[in-house]
Structure formats: C-alpha cells, structure tokens
C-alpha atoms as a PDB file:
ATOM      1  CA  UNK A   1       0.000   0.000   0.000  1.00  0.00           C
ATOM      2  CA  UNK A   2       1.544   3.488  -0.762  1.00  0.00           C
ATOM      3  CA  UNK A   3       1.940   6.498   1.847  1.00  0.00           C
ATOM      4  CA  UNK A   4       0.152   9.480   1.303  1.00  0.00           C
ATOM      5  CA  UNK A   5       2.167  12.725   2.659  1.00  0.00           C
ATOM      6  CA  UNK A   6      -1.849  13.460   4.283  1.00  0.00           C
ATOM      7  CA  UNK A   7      -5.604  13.383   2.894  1.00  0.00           C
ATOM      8  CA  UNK A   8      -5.114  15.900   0.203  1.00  0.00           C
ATOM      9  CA  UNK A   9      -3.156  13.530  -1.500  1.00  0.00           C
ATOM     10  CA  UNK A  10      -4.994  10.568  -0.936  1.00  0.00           C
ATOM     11  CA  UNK A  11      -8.230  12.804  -2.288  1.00  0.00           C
ATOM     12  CA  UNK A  12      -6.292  13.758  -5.487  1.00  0.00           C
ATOM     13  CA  UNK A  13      -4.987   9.862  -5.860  1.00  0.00           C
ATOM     14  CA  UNK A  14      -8.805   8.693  -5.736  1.00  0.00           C
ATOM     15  CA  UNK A  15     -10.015  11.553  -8.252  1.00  0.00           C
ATOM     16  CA  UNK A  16      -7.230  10.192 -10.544  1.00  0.00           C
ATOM     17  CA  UNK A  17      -8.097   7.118 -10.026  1.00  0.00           C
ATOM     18  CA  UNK A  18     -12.025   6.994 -10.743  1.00  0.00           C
ATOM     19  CA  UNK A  19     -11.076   9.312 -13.570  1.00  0.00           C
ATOM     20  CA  UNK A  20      -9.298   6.472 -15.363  1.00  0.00           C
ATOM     21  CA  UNK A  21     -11.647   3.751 -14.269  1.00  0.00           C
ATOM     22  CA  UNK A  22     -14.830   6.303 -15.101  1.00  0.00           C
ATOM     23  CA  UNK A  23     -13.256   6.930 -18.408  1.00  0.00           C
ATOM     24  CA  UNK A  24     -13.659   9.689 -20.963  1.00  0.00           C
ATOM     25  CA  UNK A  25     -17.238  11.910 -20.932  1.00  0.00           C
ATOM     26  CA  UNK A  26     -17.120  12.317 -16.916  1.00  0.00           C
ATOM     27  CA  UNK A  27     -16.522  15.098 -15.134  1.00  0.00           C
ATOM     28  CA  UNK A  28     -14.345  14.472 -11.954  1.00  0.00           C
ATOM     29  CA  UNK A  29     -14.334  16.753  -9.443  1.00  0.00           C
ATOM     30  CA  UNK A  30     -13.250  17.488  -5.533  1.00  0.00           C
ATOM     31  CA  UNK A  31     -15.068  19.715  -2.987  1.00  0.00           C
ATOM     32  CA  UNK A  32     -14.771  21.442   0.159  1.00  0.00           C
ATOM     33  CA  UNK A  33     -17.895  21.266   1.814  1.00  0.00           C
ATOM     34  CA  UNK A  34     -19.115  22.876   4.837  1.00  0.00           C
ATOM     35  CA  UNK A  35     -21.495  20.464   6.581  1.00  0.00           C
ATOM     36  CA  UNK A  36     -23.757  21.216  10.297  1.00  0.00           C
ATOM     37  CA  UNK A  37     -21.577  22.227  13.240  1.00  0.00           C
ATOM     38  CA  UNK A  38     -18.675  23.783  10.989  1.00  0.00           C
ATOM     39  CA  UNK A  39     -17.498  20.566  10.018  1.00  0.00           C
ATOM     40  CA  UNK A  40     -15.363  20.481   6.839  1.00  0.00           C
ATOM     41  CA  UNK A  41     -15.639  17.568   4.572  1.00  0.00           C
ATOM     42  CA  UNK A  42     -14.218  16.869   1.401  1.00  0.00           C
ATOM     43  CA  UNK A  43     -16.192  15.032  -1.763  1.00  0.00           C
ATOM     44  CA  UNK A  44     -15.651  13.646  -4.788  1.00  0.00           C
ATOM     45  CA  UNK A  45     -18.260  14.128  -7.198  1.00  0.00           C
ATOM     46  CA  UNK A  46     -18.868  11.916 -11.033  1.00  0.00           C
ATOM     47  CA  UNK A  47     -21.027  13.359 -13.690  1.00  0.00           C
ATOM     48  CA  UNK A  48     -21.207  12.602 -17.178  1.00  0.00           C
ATOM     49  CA  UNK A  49     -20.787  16.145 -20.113  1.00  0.00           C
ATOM     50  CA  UNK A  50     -24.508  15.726 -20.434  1.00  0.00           C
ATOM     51  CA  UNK A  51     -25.618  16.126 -17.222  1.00  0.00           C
ATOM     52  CA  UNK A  52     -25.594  19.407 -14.267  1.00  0.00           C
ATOM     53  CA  UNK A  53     -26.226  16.918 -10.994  1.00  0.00           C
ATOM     54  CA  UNK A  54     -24.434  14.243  -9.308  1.00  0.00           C
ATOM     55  CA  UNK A  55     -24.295  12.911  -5.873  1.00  0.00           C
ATOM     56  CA  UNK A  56     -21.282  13.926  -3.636  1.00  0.00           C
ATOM     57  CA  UNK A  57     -19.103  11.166  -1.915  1.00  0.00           C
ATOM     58  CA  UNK A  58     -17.150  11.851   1.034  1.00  0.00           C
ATOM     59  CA  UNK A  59     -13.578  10.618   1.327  1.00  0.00           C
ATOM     60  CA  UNK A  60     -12.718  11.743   5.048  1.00  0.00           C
ATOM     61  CA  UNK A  61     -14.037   8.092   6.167  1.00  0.00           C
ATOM     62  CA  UNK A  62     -12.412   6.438   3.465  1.00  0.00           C
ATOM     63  CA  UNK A  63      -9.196   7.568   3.926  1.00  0.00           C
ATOM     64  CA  UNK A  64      -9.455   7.148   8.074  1.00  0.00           C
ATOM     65  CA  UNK A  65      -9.707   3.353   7.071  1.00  0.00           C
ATOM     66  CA  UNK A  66      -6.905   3.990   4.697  1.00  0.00           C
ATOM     67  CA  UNK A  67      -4.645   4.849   7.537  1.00  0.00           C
ATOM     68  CA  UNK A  68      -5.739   2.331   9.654  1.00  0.00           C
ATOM     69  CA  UNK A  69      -5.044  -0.374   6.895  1.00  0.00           C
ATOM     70  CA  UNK A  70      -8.904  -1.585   6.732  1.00  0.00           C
ATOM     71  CA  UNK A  71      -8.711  -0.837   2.903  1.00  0.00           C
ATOM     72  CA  UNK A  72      -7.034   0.430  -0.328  1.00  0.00           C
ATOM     73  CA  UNK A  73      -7.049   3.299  -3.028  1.00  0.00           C
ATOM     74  CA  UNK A  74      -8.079   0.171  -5.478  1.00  0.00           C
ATOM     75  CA  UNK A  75     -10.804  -0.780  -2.869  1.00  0.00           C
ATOM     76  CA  UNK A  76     -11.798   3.050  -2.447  1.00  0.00           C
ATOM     77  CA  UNK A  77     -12.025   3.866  -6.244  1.00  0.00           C
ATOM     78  CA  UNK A  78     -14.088   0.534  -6.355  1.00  0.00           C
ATOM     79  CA  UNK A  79     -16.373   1.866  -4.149  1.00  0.00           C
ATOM     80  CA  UNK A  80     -16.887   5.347  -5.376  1.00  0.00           C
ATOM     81  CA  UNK A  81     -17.583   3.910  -8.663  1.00  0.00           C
ATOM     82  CA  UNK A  82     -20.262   1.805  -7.064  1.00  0.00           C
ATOM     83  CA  UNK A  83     -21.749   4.241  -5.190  1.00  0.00           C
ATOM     84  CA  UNK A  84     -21.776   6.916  -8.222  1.00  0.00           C
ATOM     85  CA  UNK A  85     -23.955   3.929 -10.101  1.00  0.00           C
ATOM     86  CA  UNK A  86     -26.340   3.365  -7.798  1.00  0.00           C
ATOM     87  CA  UNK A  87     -26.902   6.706  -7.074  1.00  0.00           C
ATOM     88  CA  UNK A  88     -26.563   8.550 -10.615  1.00  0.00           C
ATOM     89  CA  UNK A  89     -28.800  10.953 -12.348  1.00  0.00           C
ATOM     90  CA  UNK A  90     -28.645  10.387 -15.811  1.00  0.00           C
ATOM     91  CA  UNK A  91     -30.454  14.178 -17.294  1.00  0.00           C
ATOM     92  CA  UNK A  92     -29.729  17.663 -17.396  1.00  0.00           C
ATOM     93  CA  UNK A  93     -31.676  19.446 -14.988  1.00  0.00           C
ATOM     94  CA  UNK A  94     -32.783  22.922 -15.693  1.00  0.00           C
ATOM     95  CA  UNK A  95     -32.208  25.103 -12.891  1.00  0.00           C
ATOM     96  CA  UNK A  96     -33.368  28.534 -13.798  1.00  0.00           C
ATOM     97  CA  UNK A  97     -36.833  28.050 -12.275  1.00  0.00           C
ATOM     98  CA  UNK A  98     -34.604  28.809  -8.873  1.00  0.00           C
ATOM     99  CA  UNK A  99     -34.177  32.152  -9.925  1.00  0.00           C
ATOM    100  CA  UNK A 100     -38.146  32.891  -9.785  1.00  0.00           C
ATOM    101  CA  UNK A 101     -39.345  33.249  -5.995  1.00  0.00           C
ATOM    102  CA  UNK A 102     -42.829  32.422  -7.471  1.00  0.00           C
ATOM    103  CA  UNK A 103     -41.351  29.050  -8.620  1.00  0.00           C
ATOM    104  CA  UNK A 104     -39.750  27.928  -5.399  1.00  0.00           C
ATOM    105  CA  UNK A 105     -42.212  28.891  -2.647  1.00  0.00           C
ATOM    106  CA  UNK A 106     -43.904  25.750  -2.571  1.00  0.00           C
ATOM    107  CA  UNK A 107     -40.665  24.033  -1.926  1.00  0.00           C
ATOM    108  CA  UNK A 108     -39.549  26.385   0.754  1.00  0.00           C
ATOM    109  CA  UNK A 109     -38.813  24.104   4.023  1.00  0.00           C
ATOM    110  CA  UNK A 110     -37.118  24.519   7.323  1.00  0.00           C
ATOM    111  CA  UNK A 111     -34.985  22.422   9.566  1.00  0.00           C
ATOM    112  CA  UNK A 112     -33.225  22.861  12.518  1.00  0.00           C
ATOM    113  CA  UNK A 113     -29.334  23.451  14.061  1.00  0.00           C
ATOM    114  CA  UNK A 114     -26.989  24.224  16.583  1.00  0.00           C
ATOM    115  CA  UNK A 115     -26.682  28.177  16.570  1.00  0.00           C
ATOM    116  CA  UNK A 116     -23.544  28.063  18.916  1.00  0.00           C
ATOM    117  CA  UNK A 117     -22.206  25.738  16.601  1.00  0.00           C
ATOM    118  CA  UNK A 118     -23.022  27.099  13.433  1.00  0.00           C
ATOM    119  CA  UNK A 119     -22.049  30.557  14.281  1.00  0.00           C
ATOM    120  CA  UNK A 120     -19.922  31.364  10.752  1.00  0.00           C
ATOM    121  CA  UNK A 121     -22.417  29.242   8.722  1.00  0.00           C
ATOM    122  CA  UNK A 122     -25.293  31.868  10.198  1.00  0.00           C
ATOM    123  CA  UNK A 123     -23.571  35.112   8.988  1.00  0.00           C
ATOM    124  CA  UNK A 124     -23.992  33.763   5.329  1.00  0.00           C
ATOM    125  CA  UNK A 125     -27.686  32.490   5.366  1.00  0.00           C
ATOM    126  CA  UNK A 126     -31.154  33.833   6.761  1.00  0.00           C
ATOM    127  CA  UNK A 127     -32.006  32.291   9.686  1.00  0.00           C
ATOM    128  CA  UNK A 128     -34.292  32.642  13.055  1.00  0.00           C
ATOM    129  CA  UNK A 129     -33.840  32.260  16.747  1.00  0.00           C
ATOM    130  CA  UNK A 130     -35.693  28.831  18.397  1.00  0.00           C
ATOM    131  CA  UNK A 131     -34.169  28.632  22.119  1.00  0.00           C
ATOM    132  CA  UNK A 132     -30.663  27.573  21.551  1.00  0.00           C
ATOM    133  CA  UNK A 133     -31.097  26.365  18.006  1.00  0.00           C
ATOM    134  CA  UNK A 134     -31.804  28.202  14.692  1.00  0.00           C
ATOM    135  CA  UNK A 135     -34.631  27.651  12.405  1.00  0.00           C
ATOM    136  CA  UNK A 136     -32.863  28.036   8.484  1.00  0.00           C
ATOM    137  CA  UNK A 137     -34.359  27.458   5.267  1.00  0.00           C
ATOM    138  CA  UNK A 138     -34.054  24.844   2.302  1.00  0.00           C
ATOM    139  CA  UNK A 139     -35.214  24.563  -1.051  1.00  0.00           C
ATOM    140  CA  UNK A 140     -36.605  20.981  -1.703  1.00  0.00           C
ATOM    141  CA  UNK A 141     -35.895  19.476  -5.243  1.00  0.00           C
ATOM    142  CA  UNK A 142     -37.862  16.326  -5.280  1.00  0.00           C
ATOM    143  CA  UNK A 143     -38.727  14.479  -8.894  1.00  0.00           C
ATOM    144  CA  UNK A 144     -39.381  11.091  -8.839  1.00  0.00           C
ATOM    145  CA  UNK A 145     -36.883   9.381 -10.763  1.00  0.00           C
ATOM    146  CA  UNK A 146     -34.033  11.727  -9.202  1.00  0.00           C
ATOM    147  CA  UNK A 147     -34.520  11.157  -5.515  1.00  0.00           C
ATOM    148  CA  UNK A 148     -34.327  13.921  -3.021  1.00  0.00           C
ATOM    149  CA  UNK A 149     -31.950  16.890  -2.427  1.00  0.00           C
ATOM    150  CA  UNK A 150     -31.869  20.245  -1.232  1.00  0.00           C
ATOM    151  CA  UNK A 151     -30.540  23.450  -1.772  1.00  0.00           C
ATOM    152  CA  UNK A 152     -29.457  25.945   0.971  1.00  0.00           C
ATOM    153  CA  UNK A 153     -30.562  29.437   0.874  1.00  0.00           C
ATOM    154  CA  UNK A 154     -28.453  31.844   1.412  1.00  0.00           C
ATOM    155  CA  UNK A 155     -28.407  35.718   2.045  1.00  0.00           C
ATOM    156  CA  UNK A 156     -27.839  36.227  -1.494  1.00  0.00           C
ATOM    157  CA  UNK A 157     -31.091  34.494  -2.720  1.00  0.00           C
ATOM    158  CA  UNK A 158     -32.888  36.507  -0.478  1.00  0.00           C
ATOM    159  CA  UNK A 159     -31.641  39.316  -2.004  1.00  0.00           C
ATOM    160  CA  UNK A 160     -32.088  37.955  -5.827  1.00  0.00           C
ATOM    161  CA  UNK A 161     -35.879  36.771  -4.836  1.00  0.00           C
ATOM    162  CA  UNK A 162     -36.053  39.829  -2.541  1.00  0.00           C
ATOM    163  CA  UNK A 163     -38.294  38.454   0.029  1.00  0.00           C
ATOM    164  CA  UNK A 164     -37.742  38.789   3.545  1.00  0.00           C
ATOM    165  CA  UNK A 165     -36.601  36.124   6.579  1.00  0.00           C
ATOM    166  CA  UNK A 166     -40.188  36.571   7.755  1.00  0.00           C
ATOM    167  CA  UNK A 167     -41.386  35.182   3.675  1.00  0.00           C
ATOM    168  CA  UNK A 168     -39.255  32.404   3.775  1.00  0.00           C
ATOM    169  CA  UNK A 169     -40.006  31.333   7.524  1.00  0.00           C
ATOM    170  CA  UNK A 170     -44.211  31.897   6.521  1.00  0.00           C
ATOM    171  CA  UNK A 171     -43.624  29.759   3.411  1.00  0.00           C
ATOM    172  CA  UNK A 172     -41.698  27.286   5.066  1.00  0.00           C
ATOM    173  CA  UNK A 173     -44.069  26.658   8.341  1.00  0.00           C
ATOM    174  CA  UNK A 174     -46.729  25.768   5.763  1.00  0.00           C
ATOM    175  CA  UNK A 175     -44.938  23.491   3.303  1.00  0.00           C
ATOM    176  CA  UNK A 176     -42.646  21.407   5.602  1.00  0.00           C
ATOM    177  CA  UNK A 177     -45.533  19.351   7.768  1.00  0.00           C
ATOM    178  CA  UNK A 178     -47.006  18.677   4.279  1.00  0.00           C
ATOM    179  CA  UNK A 179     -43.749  17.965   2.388  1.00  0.00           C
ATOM    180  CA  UNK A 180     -41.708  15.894   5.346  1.00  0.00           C
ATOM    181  CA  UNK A 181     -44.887  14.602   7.376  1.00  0.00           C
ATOM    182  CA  UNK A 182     -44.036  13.645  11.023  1.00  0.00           C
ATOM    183  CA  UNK A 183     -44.259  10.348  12.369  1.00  0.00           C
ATOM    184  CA  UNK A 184     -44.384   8.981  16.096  1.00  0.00           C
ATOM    185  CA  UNK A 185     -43.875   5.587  17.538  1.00  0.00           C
ATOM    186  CA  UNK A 186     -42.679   3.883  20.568  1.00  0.00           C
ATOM    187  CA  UNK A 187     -38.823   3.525  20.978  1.00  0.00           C
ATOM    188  CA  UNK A 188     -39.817  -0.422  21.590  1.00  0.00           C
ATOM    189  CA  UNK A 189     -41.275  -0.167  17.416  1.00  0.00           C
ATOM    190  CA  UNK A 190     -37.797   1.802  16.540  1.00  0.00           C
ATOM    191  CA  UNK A 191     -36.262  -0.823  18.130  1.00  0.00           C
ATOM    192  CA  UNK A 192     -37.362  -3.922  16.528  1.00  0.00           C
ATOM    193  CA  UNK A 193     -37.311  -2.171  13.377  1.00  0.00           C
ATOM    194  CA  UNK A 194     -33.631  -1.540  13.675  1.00  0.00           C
ATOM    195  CA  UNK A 195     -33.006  -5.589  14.667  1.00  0.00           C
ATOM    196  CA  UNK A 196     -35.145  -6.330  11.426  1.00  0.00           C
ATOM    197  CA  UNK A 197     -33.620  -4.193   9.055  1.00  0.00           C
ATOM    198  CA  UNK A 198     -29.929  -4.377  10.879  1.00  0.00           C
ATOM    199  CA  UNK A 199     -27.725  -7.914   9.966  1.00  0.00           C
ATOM    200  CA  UNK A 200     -26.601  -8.588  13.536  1.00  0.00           C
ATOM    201  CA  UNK A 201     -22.115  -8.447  12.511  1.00  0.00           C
ATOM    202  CA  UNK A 202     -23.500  -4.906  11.431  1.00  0.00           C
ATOM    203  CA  UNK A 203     -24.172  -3.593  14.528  1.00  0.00           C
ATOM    204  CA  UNK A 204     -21.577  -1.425  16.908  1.00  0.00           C
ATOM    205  CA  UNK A 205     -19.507  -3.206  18.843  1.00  0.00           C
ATOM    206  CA  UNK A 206     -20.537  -1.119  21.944  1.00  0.00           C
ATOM    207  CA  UNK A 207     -24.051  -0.653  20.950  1.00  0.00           C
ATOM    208  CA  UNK A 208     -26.236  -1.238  23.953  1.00  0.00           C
ATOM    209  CA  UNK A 209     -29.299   0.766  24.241  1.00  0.00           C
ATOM    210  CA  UNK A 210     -30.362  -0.394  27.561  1.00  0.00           C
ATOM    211  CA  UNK A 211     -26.829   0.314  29.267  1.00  0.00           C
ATOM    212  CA  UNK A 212     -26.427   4.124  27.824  1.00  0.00           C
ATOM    213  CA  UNK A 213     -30.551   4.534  29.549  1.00  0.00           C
ATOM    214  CA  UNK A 214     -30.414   2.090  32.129  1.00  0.00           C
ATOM    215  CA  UNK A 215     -33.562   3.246  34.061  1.00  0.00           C
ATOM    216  CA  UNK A 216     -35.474   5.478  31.115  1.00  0.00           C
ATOM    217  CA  UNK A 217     -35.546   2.701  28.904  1.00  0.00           C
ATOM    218  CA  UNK A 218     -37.147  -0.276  30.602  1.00  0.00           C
ATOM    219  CA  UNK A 219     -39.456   1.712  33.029  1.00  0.00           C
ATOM    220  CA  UNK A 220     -40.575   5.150  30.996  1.00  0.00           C
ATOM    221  CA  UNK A 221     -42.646   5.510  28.053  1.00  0.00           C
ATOM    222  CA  UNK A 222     -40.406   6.874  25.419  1.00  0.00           C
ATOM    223  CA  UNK A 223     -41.397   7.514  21.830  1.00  0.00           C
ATOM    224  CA  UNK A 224     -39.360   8.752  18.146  1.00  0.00           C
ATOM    225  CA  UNK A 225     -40.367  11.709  16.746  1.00  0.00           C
ATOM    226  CA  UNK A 226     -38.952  12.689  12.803  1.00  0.00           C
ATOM    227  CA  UNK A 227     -40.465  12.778   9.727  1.00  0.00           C
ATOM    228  CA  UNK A 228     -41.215   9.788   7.115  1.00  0.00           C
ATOM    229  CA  UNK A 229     -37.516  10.191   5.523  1.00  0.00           C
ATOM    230  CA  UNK A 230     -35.668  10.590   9.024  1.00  0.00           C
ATOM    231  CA  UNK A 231     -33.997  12.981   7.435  1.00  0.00           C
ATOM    232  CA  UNK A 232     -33.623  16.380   9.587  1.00  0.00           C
ATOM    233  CA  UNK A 233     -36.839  15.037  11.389  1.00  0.00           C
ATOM    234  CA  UNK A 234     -35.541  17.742  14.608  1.00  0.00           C
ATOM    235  CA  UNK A 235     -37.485  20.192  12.590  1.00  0.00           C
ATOM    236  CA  UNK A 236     -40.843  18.325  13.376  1.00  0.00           C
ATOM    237  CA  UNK A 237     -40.801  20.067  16.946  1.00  0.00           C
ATOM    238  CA  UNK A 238     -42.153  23.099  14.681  1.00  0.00           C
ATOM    239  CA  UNK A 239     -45.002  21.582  13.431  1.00  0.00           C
ATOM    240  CA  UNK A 240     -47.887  23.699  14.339  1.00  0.00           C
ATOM    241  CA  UNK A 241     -49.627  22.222  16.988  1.00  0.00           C
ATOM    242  CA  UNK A 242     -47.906  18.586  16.983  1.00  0.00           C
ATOM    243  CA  UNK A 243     -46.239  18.723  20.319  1.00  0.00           C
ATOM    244  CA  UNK A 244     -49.549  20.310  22.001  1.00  0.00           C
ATOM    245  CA  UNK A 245     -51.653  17.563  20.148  1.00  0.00           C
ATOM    246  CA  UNK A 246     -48.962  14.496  21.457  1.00  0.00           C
ATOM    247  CA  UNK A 247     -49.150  15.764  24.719  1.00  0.00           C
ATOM    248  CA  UNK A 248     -52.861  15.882  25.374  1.00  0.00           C
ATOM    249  CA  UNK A 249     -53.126  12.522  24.102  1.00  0.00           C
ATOM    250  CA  UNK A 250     -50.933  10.867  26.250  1.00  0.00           C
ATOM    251  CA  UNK A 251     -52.267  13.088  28.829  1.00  0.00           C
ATOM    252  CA  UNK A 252     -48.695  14.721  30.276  1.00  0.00           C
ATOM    253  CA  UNK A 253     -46.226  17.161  30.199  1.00  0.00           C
ATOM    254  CA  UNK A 254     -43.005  16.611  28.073  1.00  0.00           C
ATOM    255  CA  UNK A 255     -38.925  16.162  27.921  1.00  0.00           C
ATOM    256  CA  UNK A 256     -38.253  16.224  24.203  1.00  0.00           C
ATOM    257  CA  UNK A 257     -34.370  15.582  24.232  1.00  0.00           C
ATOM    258  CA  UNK A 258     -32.620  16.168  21.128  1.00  0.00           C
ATOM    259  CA  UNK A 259     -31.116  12.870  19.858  1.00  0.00           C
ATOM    260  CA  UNK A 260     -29.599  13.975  16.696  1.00  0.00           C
ATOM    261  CA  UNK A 261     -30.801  16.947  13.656  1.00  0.00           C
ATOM    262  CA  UNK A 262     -32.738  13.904  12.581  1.00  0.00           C
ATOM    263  CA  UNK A 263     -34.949  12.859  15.843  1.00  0.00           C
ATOM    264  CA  UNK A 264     -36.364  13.856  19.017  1.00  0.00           C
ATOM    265  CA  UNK A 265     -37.157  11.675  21.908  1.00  0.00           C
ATOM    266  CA  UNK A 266     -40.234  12.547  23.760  1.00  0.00           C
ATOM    267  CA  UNK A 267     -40.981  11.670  27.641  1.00  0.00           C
ATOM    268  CA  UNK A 268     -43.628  11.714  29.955  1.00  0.00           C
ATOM    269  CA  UNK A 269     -42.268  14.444  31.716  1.00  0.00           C
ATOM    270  CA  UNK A 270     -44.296  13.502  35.304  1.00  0.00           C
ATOM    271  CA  UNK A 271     -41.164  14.538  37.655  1.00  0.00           C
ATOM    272  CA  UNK A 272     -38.809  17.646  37.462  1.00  0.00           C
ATOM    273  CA  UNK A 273     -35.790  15.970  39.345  1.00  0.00           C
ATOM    274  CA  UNK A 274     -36.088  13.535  36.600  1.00  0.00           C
ATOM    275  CA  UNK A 275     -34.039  16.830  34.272  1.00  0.00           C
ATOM    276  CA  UNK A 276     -30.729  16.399  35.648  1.00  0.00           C
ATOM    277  CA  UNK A 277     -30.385  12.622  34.890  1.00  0.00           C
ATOM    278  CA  UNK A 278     -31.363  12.889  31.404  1.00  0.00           C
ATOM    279  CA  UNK A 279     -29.275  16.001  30.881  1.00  0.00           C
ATOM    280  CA  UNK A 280     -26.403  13.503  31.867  1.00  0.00           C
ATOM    281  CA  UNK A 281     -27.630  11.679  29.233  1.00  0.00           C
ATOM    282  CA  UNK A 282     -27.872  13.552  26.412  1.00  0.00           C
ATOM    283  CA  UNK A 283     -24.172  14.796  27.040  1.00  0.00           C
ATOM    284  CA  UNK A 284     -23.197  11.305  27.448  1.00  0.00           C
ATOM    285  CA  UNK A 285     -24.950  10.137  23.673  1.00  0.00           C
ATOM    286  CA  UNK A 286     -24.185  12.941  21.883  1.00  0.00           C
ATOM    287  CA  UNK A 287     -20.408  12.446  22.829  1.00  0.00           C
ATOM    288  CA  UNK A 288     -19.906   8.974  22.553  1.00  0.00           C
ATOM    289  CA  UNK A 289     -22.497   7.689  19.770  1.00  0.00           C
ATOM    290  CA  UNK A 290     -23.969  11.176  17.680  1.00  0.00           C
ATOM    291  CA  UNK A 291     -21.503  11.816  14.850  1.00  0.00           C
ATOM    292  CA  UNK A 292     -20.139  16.054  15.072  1.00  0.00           C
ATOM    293  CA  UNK A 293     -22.023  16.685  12.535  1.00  0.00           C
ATOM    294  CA  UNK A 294     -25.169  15.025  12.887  1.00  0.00           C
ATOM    295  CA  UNK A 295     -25.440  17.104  17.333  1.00  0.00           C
ATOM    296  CA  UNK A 296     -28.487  19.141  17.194  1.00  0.00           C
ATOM    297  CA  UNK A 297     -27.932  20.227  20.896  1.00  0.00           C
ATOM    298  CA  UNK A 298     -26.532  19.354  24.359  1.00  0.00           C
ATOM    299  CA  UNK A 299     -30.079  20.619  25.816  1.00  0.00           C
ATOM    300  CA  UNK A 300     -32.923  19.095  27.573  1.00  0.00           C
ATOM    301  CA  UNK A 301     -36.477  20.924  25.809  1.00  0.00           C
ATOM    302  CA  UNK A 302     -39.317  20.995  28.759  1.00  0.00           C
ATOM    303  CA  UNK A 303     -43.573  21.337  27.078  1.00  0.00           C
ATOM    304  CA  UNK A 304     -45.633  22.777  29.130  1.00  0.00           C
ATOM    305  CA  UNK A 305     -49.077  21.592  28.357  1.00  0.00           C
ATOM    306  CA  UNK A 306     -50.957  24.790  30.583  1.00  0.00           C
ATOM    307  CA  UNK A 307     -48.596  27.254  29.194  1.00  0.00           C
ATOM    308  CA  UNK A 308     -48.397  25.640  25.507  1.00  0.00           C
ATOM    309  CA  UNK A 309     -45.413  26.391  25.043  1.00  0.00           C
ATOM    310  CA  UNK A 310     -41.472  24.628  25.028  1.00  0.00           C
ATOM    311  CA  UNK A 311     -38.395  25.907  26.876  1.00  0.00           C
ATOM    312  CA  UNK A 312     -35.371  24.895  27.510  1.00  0.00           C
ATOM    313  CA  UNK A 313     -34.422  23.498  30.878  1.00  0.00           C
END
C-alpha cells in the first residue's frame, strides 16, 4: 500500500483514479464542503458532459480506514464507482426556475441546528432564533426518478428573490408538515425495526441501548419523533400544533431531548428531578455515539401543556 504525505493527497490519488476507471465523458471533481456544526468535509463528485447533478461522496471516512489499513485506493475507487452507479442521475436538470421566488415557494422548508455551533455558517444564510437552536431554510428538489436533495438558501437568494426572513419562515411553516410529514412511535417499534432491518455483525460493537438509559428505557414511556424520511426530522418540533396535540393525548407534560438533527425523543415528563439525569444523558450520547455533525444540541427541551409552550431546561 503506498503512503500518502496526508488526505489531500490521498483525495487527489482517488479523483485520478475513478477518472481512469470512469473513463472519458465524466466530469471528476473534488469539494470542500461545509457540513452542520462547521465541520469540513471533502467530496468527490462523477457526472457525465450531459448532465448538471451528481451525488457527492465523502472521502474523510475512506481515507481514516486507509490509515488504519482496513482498505485500499483500489478498494476506495471501487467503491466510489459503485456508489456513483447506484446513485446517478442520468439528465440535465434545468435550474433557472430557482431564480423565480414564485417558482420555489412551494418548496420552501425549514430544519433545525446548533446556533452556537453554526455561528460562521449563520452570517452567510437567513435564519431565526428557536431557544438555543436556529430555524434556516431549504429549497426541496424532489422528482421522482431523481430522488431527493436540497438546496441551501443563502443571504444572497434573499436578495435575488427579494423576500424577507419573515417570507421564507411563513412559506416554510406551511410546506414542511405537508412535504416531510411527522411520524411517532414507541422507541420499543424503533427498536425492533432496527433488529429487522440491521444484519446482527452490522451492529456497533458497543451498541447497547439499555446500558447508555439504564432506568429510562425499561421503566418510561419513550417515543421517536422525525419525519417519514428521518432525514432532519428535529425540525418536526415546529409543526404547528404537533407537540400540544402528542401531549394531550398521552395526557402529560413533556422532555423532548434532542437525539440527533434527525430525531427527538419525547418523555412523559411527570417529575422535574427527573431533568438532571437525562441532561447527563444527552451529554453522554451525543459524545460517545452522535456523529459532530449530525449534534443538534446538548439541551434538555421541557412542554408545558398549561402554558403551551417549550423551553429549555
């Protein structure tokens, strides 16, 4: 296996690589990217001359099993080739409808992140306050044979569209419960759906649900809230009037902790000294099994079902 002086060079040896193995009429190129919580990733993408879309594959993960001799450039440039055929988009895709407000409201959709986190990231796009977090705003591009992706507005479409933060957050609270509907269900459901779906050599050597919530998860109700994708499902906490409606049906006051941007975990919240140990918790998850990137917050959220309203604890 050949050295690499550090990951720029193993990047620009896998670009090479899939280059020659893509062949001629691709484009080949790597990308900086600035992902949640300032992370920094780097990704190849592979499109063919007739086409304006491609998916983006990381290499940071690649080349961290590179160094720690789990696999090779041939085995990496393998891979990326796979994963650019499974995942292709074989069109030209005219993007000048994004230039029209009129054209994109109806795609307008929010999800949540880390303001303290995020604090560069914020100066560039439009965003609003929510507790510790900040509400910010995509543009949904969803055809059926191309998948799903997103674009993220920035200050500058604001000003090309000019529309306000106040437009985009109006536009946004109506299309995401109908675009990304919510779903709820028991942690036991999440659970056995994860033992289904999951071949049992794939799971984490230390995963053990029970012995990260020792007492929470055998004696307290605790259910999964994201939307149908599980994508960004954090954002679901803004759903007009889905928290209030949970809570009355269950009949109690809630913890929603913040697993991840993609899901919340909602309690029964029947006893306040019950905070500090799931506080403990959350710190404990988020550092040892939530990726950087994927932390939507280190808080513990607290509804109120006389005062309607969430705050953090």
């Amino acid at each position: 296996m050949t050295g690499f002086a550090d990951f720029a060079d193993f990047a620009e040896k896998i670009k090479e690589g899939v280059g020659k193995m893509a062949g001629a009429g691709f484009r080949i190129r790597l990308n900086d990217v600035r992902k949640n919580n300032g992370v920094m990733l780097t990704g190849i993408t592979v499109a063919e001359n007739d086409s304006n879309i491609s998916p983006t594959i990381y290499l940071n993960n690649y080349y961290q099993d590179y160094v720690n001799g789990k696999t090779t450039v041939a085995n990496v440039v393998d891979d990326v080739i796979s994963t650019y055929q499974k995942n292709k988009i074989n069109q030209f895709v005219d993007m000048r409808y994004f230039l029209n407000y009129g054209n994109v409201r109806s795609r307008i959709i929010y999800k949540l992140i880390n303001t303290g986190k995020n604090k560069e990231l914020l100066e560039d796009i439009p965003h609003m306050e929510f507790l510790d977090l900040s509400i910010v705003f995509q543009c949904l591009v969803t055809q059926e044979e191309l998948g799903m992706s997103s674009i993220l507005i920035h200050n500058a479409h604001l000003k090309m569209w000019d529309v306000s933060v106040e437009d985009l957050y109006q536009a946004a609270h109506e299309n995401t419960k109908s675009l990304l509907r919510h779903e709820i269900k028991s942690m036991s459901e999440v659970l056995h759906e994860l033992m289904m779906e999951t071949p049992i050599e794939e799971y984490p050597e230390d995963f053990q649900y029970d012995g990260d919530m020792p007492e929470l998860a055998g004696s307290v109700p605790m259910y999964v809230l994201s939307n149908k994708r599980r994508v960004e499902g954090a954002a679901c906490m803004l759903y007009p009037d889905l928290i209030h409606d949970f809570a009355d049906k269950i009949g109690s006051n809630l913890f929603i902790i913040p697993s991840s941007i993609h899901e919340l975990l909602l309690l029964p919240a029947d006893r306040d000294e019950e905070a500090p140990e799931i506080k403990c918790m959350i710190r404990d998850i988020n550092d040892s099994q939530v990726s950087t990137e994927e932390i939507l917050s280190y808080s513990l959220y607290f509804y109120d079902r006389q005062v309607g309203e969430i705050i953090r604890l």
